[in-house]
N, C-alpha and C. Protein backbone atom coordinates (compact mmCIF):
# COMPACT_ATOMS: atom_id res chain seq x y z
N UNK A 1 70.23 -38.78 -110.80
CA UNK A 1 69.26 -39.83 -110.59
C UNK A 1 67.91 -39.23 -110.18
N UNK A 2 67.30 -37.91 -110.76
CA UNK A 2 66.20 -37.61 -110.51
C UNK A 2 65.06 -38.35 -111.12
N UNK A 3 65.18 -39.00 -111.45
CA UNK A 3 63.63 -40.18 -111.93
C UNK A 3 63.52 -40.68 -110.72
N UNK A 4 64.46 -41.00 -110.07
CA UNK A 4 63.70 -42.09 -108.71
C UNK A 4 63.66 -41.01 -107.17
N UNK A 5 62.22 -41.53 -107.06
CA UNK A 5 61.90 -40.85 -105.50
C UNK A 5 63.10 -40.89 -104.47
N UNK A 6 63.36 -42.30 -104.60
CA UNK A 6 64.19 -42.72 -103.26
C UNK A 6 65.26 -43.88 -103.50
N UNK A 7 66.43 -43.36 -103.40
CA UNK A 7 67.60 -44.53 -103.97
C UNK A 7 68.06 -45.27 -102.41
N UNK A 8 67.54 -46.91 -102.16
CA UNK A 8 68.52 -47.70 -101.41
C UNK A 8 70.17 -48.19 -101.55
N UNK A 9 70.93 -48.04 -100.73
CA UNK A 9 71.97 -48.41 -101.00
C UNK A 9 71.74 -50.45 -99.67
N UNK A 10 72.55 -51.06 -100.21
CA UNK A 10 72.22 -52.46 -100.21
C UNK A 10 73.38 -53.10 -99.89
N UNK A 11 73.97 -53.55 -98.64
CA UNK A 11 74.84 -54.25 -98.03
C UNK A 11 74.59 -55.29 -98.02
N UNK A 12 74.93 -56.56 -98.60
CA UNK A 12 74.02 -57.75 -98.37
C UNK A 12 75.43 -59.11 -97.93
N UNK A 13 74.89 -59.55 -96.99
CA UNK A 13 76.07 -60.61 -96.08
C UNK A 13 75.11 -62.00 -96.62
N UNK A 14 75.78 -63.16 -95.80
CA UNK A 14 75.24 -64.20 -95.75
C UNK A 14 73.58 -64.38 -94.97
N UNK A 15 73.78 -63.74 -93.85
CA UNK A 15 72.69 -63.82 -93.41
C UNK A 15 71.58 -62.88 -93.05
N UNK A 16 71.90 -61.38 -93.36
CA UNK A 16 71.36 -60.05 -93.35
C UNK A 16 71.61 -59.44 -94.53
N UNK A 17 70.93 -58.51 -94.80
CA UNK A 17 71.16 -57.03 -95.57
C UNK A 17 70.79 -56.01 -94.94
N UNK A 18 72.13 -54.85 -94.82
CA UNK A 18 71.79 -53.69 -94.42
C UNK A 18 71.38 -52.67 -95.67
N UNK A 19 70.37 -51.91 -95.32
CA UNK A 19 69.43 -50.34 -96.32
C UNK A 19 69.87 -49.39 -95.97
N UNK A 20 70.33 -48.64 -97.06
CA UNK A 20 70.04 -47.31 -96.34
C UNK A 20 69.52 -46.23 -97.51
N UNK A 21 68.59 -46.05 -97.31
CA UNK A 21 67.56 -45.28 -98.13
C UNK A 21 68.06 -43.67 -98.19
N UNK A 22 68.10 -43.08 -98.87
CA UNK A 22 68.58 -41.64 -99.23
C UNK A 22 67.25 -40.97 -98.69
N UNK A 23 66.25 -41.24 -98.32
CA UNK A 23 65.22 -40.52 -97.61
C UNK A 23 64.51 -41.40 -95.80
N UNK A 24 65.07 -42.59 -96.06
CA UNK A 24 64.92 -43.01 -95.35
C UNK A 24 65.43 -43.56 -93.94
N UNK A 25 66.63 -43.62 -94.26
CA UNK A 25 67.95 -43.82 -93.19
C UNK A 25 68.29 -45.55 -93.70
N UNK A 26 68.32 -46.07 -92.45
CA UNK A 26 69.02 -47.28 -91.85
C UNK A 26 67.74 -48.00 -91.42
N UNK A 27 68.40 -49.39 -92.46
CA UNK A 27 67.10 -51.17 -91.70
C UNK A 27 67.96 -51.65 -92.24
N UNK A 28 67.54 -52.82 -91.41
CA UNK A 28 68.49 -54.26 -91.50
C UNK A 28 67.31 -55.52 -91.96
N UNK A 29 67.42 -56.46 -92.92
CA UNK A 29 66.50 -57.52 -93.22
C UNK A 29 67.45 -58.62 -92.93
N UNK A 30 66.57 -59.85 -93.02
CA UNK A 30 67.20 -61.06 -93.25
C UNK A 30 67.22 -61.42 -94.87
N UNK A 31 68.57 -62.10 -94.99
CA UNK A 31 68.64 -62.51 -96.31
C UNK A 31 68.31 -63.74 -96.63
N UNK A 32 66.72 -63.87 -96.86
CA UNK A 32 66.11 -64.84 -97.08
C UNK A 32 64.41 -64.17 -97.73
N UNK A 33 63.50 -65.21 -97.88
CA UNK A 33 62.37 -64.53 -98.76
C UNK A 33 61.70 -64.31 -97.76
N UNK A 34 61.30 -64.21 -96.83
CA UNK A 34 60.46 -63.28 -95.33
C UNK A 34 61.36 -61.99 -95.74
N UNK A 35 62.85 -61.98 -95.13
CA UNK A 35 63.23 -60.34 -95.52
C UNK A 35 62.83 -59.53 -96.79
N UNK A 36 63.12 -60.43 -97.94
CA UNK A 36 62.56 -59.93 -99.01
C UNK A 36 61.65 -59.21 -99.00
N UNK A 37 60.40 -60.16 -98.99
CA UNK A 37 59.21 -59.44 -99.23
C UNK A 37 59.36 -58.38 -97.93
N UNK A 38 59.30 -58.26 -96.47
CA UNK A 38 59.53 -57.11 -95.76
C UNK A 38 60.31 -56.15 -96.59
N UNK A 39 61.15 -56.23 -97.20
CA UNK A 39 62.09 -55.16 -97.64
C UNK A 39 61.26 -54.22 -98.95
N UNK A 40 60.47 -54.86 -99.98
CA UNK A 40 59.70 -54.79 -100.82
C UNK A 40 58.50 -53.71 -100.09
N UNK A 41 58.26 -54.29 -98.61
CA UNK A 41 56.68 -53.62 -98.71
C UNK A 41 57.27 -52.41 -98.16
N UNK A 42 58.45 -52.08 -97.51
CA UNK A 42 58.63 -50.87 -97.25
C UNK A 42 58.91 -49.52 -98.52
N UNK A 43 59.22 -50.32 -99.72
CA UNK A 43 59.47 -49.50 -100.81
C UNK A 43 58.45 -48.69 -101.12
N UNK A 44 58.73 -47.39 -101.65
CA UNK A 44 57.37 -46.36 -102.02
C UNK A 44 57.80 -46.95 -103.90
N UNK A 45 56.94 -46.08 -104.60
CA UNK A 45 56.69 -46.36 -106.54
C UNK A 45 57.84 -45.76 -106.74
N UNK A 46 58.56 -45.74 -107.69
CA UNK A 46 59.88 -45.08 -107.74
C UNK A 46 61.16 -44.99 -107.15
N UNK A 47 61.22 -46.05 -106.86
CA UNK A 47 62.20 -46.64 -106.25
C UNK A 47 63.48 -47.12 -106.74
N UNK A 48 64.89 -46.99 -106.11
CA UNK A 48 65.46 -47.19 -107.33
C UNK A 48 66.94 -48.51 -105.71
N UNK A 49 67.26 -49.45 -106.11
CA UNK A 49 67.97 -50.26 -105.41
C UNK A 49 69.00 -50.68 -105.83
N UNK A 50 70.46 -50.30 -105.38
CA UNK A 50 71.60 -50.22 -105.32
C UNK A 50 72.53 -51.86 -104.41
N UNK A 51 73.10 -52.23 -105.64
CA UNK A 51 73.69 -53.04 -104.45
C UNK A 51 74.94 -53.92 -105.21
N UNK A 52 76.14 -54.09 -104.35
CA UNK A 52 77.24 -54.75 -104.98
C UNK A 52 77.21 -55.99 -105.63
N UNK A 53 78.05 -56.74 -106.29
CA UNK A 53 77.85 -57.73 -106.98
C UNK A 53 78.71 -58.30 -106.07
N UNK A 54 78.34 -59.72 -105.20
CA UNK A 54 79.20 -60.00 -104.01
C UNK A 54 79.29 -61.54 -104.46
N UNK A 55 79.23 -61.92 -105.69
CA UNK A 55 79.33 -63.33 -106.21
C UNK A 55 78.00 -64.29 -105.71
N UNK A 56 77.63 -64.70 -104.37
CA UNK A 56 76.55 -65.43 -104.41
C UNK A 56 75.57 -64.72 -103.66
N UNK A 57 75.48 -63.85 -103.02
CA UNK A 57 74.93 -63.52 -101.86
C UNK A 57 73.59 -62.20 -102.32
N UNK A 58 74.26 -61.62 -103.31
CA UNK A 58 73.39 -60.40 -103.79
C UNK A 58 72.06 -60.92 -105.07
N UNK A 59 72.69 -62.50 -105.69
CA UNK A 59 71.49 -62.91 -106.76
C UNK A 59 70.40 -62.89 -106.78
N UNK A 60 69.96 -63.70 -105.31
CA UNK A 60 68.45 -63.94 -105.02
C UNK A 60 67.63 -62.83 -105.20
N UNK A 61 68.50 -61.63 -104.03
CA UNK A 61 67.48 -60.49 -103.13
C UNK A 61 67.79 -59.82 -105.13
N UNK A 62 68.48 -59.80 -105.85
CA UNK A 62 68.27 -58.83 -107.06
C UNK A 62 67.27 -59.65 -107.89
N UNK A 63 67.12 -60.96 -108.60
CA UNK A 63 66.23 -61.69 -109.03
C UNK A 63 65.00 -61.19 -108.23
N UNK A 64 64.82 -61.49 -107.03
CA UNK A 64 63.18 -61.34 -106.41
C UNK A 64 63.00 -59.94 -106.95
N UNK A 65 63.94 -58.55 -106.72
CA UNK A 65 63.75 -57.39 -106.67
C UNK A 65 63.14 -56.88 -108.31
N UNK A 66 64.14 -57.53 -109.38
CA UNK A 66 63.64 -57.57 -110.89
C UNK A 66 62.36 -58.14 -111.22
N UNK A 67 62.05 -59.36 -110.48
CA UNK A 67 60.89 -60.02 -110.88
C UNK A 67 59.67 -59.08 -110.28
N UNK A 68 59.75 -58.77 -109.11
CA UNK A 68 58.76 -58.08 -108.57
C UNK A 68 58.63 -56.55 -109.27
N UNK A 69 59.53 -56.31 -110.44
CA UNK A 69 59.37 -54.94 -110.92
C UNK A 69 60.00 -53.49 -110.58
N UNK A 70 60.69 -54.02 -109.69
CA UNK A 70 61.35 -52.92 -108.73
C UNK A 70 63.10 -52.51 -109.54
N UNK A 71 63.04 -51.18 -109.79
CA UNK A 71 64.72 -51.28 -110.52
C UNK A 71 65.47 -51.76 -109.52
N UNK A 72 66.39 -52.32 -110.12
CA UNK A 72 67.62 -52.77 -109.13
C UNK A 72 68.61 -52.14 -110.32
N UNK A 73 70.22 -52.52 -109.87
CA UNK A 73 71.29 -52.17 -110.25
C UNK A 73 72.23 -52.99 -109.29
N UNK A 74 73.00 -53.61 -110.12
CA UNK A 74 74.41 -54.34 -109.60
C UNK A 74 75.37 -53.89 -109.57
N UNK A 75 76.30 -53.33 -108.94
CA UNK A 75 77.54 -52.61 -108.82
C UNK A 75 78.85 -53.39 -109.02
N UNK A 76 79.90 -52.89 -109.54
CA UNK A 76 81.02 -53.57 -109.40
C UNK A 76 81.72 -53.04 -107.99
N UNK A 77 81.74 -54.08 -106.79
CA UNK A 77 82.18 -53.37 -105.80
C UNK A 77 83.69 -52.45 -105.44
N UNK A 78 84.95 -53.09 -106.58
CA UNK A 78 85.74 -51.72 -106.85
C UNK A 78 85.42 -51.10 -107.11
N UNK A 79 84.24 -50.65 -107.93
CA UNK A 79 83.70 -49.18 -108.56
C UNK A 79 83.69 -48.22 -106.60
N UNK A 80 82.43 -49.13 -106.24
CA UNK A 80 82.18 -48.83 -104.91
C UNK A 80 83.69 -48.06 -103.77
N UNK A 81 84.32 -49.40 -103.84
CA UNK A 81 85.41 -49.07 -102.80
C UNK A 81 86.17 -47.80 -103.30
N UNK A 82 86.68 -47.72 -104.71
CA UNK A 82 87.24 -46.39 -105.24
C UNK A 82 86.44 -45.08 -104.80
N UNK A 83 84.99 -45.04 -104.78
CA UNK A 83 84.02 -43.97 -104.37
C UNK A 83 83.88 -43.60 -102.97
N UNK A 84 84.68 -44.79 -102.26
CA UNK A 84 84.34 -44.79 -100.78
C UNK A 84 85.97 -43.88 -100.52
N UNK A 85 86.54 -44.57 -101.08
CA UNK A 85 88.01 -44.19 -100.49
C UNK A 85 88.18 -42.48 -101.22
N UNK A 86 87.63 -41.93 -102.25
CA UNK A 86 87.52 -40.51 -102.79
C UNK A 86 87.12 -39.42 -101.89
N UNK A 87 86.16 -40.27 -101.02
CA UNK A 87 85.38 -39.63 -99.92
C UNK A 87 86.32 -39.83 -98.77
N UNK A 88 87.32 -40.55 -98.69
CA UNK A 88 88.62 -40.47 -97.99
C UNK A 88 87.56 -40.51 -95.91
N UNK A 89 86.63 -41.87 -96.45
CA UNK A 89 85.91 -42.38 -95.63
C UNK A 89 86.62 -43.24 -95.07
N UNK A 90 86.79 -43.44 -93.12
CA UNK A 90 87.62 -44.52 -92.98
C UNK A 90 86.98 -45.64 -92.21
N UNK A 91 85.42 -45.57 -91.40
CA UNK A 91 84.23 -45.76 -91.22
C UNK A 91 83.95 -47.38 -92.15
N UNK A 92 84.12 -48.45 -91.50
CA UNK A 92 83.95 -49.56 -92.38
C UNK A 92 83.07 -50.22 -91.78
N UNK A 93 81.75 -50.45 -91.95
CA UNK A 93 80.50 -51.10 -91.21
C UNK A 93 79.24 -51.25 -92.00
N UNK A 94 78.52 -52.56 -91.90
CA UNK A 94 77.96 -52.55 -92.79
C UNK A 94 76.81 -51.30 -93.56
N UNK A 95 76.70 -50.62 -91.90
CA UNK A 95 75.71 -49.71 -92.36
C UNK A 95 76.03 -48.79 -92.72
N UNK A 96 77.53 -48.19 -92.85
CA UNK A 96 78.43 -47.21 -93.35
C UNK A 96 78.39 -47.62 -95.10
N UNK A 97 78.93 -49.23 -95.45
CA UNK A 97 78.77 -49.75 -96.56
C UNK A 97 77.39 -49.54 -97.19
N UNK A 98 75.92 -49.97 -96.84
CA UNK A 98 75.17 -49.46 -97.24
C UNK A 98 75.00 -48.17 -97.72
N UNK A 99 75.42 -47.17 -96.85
CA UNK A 99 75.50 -45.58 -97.08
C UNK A 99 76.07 -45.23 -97.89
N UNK A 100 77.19 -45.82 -98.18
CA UNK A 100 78.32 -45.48 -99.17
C UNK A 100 77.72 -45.91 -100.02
N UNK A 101 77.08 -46.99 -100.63
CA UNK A 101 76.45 -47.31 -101.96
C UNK A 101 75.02 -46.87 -102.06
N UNK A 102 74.66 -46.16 -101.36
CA UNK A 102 73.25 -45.70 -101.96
C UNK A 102 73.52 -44.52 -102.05
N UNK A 103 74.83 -43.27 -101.61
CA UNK A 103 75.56 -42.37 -102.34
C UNK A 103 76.05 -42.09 -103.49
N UNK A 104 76.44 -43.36 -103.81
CA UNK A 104 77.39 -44.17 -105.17
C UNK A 104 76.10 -43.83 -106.48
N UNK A 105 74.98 -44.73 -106.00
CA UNK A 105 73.86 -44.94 -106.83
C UNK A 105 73.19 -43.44 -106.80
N UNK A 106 72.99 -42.75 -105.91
CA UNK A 106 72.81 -40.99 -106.27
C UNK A 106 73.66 -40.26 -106.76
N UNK A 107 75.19 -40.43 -107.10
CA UNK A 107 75.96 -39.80 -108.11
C UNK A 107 76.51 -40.44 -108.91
N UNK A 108 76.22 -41.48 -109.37
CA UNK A 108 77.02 -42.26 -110.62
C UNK A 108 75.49 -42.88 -111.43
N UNK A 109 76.08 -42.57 -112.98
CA UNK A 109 74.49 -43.15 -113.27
C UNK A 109 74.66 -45.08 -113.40
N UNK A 110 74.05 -45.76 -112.86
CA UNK A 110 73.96 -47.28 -112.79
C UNK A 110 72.98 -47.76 -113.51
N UNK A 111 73.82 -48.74 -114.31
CA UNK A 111 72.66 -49.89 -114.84
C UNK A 111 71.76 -50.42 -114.47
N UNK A 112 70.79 -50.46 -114.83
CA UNK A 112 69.62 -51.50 -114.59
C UNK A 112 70.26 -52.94 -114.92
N UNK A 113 69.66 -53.81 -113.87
CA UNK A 113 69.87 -55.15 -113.70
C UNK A 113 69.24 -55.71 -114.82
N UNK A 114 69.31 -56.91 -115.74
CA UNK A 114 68.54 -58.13 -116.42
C UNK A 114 68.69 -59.01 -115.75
N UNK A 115 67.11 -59.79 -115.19
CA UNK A 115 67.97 -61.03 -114.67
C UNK A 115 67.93 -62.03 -115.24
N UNK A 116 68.14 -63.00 -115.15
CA UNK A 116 68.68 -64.32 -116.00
C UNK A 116 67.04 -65.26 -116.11
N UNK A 117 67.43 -66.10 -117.21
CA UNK A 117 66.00 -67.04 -116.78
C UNK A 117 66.87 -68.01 -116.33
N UNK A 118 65.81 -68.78 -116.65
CA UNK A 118 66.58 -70.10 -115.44
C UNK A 118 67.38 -70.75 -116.09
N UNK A 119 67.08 -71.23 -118.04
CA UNK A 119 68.12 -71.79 -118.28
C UNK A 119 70.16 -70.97 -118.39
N UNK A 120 69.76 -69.74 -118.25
CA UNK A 120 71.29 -68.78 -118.42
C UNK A 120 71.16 -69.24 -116.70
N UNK A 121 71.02 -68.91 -116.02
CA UNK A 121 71.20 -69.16 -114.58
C UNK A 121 71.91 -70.37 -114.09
N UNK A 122 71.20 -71.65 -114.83
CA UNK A 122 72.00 -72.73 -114.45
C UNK A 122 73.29 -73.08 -115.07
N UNK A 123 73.21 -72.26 -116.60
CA UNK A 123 74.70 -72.48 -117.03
C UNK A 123 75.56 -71.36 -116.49
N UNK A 124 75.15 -70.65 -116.17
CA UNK A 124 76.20 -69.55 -115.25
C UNK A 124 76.93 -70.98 -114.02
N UNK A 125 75.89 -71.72 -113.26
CA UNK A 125 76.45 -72.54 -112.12
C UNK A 125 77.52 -73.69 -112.78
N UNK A 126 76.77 -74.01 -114.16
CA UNK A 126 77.73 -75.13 -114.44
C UNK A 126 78.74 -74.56 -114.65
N UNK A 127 79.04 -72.97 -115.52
CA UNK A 127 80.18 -72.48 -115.97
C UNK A 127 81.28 -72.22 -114.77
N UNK A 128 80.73 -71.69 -113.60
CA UNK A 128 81.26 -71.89 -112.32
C UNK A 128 81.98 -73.20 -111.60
N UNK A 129 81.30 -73.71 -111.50
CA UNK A 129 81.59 -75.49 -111.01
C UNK A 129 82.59 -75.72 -112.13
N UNK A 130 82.83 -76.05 -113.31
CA UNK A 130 83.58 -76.06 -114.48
C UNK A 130 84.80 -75.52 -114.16
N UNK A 131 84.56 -74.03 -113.65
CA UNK A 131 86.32 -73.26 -113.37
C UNK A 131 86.38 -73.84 -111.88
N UNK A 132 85.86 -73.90 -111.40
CA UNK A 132 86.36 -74.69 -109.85
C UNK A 132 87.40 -75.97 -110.62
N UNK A 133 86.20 -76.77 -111.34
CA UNK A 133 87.22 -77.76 -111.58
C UNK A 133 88.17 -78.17 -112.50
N UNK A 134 88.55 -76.69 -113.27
CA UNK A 134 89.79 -76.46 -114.20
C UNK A 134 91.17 -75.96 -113.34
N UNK A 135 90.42 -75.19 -112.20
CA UNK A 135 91.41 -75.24 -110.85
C UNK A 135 91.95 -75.90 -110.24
N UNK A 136 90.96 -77.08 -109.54
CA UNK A 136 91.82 -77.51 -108.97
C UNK A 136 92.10 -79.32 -109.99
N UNK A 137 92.34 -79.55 -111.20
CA UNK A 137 92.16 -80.01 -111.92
C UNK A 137 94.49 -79.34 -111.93
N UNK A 138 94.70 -78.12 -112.28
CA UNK A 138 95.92 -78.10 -112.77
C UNK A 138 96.19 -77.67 -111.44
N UNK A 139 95.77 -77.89 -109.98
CA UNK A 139 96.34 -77.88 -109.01
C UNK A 139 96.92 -79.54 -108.70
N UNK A 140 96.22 -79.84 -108.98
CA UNK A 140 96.33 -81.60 -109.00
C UNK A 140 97.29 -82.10 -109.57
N UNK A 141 97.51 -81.33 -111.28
CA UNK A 141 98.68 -81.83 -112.32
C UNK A 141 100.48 -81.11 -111.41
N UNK A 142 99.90 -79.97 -110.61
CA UNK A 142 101.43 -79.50 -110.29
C UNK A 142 101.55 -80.45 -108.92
N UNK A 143 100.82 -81.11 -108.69
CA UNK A 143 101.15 -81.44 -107.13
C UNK A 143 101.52 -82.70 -107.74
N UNK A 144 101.30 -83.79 -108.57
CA UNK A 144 101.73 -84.37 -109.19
C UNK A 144 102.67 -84.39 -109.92
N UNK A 145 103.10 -83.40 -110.55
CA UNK A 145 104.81 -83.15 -111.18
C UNK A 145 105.76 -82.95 -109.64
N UNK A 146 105.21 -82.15 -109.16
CA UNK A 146 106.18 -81.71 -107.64
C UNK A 146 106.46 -83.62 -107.28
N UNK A 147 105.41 -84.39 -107.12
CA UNK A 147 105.41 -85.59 -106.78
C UNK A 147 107.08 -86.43 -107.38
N UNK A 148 106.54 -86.47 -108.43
CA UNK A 148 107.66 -86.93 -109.48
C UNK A 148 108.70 -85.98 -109.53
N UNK A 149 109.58 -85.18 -109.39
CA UNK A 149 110.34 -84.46 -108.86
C UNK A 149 111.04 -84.73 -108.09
N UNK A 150 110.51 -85.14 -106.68
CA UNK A 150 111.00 -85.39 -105.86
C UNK A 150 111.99 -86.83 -105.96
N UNK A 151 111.71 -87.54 -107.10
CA UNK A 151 112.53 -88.95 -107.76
C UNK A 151 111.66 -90.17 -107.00
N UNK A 152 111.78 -90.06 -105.48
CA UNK A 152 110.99 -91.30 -105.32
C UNK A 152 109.83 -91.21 -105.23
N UNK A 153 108.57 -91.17 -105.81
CA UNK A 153 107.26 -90.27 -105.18
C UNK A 153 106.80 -91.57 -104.78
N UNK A 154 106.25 -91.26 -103.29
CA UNK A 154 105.19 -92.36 -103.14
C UNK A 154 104.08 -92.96 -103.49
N UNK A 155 103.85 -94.39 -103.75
CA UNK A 155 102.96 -94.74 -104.66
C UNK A 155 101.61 -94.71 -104.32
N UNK A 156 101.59 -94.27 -103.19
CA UNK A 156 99.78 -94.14 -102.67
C UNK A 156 99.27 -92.68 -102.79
N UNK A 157 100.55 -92.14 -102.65
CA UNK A 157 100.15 -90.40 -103.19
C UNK A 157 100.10 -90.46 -104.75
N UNK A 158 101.07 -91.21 -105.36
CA UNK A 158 100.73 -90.51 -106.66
C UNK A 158 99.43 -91.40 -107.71
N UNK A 159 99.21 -92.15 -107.08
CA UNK A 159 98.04 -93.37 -107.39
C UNK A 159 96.84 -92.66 -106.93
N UNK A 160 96.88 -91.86 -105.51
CA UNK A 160 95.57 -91.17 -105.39
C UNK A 160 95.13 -89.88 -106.24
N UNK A 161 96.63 -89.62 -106.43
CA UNK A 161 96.39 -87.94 -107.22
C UNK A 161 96.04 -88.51 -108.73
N UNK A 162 96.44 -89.26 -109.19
CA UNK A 162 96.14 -89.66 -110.97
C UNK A 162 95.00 -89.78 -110.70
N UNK A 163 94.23 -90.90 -109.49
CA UNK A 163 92.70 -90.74 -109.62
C UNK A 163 91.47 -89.72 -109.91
N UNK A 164 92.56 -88.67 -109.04
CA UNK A 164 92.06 -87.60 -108.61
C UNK A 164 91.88 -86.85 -109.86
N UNK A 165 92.60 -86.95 -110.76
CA UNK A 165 92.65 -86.05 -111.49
C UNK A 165 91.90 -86.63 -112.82
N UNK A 166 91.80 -88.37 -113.08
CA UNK A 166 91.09 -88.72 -114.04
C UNK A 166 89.71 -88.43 -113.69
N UNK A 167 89.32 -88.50 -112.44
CA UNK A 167 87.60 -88.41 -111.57
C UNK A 167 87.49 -86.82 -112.21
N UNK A 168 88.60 -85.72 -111.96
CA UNK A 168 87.92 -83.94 -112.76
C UNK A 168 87.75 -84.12 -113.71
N UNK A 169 88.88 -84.79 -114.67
CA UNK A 169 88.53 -84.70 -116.19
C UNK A 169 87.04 -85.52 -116.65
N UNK A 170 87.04 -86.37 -115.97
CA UNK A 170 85.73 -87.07 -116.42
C UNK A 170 84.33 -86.09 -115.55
N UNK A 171 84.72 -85.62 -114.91
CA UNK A 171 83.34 -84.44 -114.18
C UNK A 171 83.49 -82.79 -115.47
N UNK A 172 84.87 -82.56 -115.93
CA UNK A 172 84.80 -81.54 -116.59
C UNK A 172 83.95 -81.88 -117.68
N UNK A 173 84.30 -83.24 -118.58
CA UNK A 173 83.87 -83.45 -119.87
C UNK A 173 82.00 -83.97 -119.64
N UNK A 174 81.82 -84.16 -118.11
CA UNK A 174 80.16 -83.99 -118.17
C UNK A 174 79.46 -82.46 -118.15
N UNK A 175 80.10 -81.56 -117.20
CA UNK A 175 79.87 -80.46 -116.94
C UNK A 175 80.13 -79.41 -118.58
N UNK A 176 80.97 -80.08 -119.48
CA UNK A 176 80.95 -79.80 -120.45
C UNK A 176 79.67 -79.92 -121.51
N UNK A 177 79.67 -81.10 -121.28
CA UNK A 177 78.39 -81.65 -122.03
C UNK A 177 77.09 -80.44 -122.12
N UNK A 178 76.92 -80.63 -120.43
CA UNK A 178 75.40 -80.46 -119.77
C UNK A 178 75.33 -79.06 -120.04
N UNK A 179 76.62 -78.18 -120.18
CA UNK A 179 76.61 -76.69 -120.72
C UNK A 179 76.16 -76.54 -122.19
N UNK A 180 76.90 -77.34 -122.62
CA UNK A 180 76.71 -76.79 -124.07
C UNK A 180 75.37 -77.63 -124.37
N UNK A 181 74.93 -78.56 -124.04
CA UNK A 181 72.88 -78.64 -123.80
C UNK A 181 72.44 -77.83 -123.80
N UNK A 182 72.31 -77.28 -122.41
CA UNK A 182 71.77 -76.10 -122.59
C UNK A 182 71.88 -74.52 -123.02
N UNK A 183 73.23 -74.47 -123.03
CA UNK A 183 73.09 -73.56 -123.88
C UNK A 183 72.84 -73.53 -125.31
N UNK A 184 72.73 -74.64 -126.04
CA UNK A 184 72.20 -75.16 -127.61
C UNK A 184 70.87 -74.65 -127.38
N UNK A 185 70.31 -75.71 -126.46
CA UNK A 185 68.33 -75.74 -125.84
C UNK A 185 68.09 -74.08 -125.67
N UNK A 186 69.14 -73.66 -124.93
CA UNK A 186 68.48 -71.86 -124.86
C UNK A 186 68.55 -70.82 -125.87
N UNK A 187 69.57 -70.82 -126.94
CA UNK A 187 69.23 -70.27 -127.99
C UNK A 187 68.47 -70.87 -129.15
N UNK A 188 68.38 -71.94 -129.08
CA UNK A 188 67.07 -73.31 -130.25
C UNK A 188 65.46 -72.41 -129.51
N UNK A 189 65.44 -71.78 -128.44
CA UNK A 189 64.10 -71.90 -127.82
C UNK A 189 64.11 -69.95 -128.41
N UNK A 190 64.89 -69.47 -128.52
CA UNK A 190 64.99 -67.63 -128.35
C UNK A 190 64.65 -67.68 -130.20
């Protein structure tokens, strides 16, 4: 990774992110857009930012980081944990985690981030919301067979669960809809 001056490694929680800069050491931000931009103005030109893919928590601070021009890179955090445990590291803290991935990002070569526009962004959420409710959609259908199973099922349980389950299908087949909108609208526009 000799193109970049200085590789961050990037712990990022609900309400903080821990740094730890390969020239710089250890900071802690808030994970919100005040930390952001603080985190930004400490960066020198050549900069290169490391950080796990933690499902909701890492999007924002990588979106702001891409938009503002700054490389980022998303990690698969097994990649991470396999690299941590090689190093037969037993040290589990966020600022240890930081360390460990801005190590990761100085010996493994990492992708550069793309980030999404807004219309891939929102169908990423619908595609999300969608498997939530394909989940608990055939959690509903087994708790309902278990129901009937049992020979006498009670009629306020199994009257609430049919509801229950006509109310997903009718939220899947909107969430269906509103996906394939936009995803029609986003390649009609490319």
């Amino acid at each position: 990774m000799d193109k970049y001056k200085e590789t961050f490694g990037v712990d990022i929680s609900k309400d903080v992110f821990d740094v730890y800069g390969s020239e710089g050491g250890h900071s802690q931000f808030k994970n919100d857009s005040s930390g952001f931009k603080l985190f930004v103005s400490t960066l020198a030109v050549d900069t290169l930012v490391v950080m796990e893919a933690t499902g909701y928590y890492h999007y924002r601070l990588a979106q702001f980081l891409y938009k503002n021009g700054i490389p980022v890179s998303v990690v698969n955090p097994l990649s991470v944990k396999r690299f941590i445990q090689m190093k037969l590291s037993k040290i589990k803290t966020d600022k240890s985690d930081a360390k460990a991935i801005c190590d990761y990002g100085l010996s493994t070569e990492v992708a550069l981030y793309n980030a999404l526009n807004d219309v891939q962004a929102e169908c990423l959420q619908l595609f999300r919301l969608l498997d939530s409710y394909l989940k608990k959609r055939t959690a509903t259908k087994n708790k309902l067979h278990g129901e009937e199973v049992l020979g006498i099922p009670s009629k306020y349980v199994y009257r609430s669960l049919k509801r229950n389950l006509k109310h997903l299908d009718k939220r899947s087949r909107e969430l269906k809809l509103a996906y394939w909108s936009l995803s029609n609208k986003n390649s009609n526009s490319n």
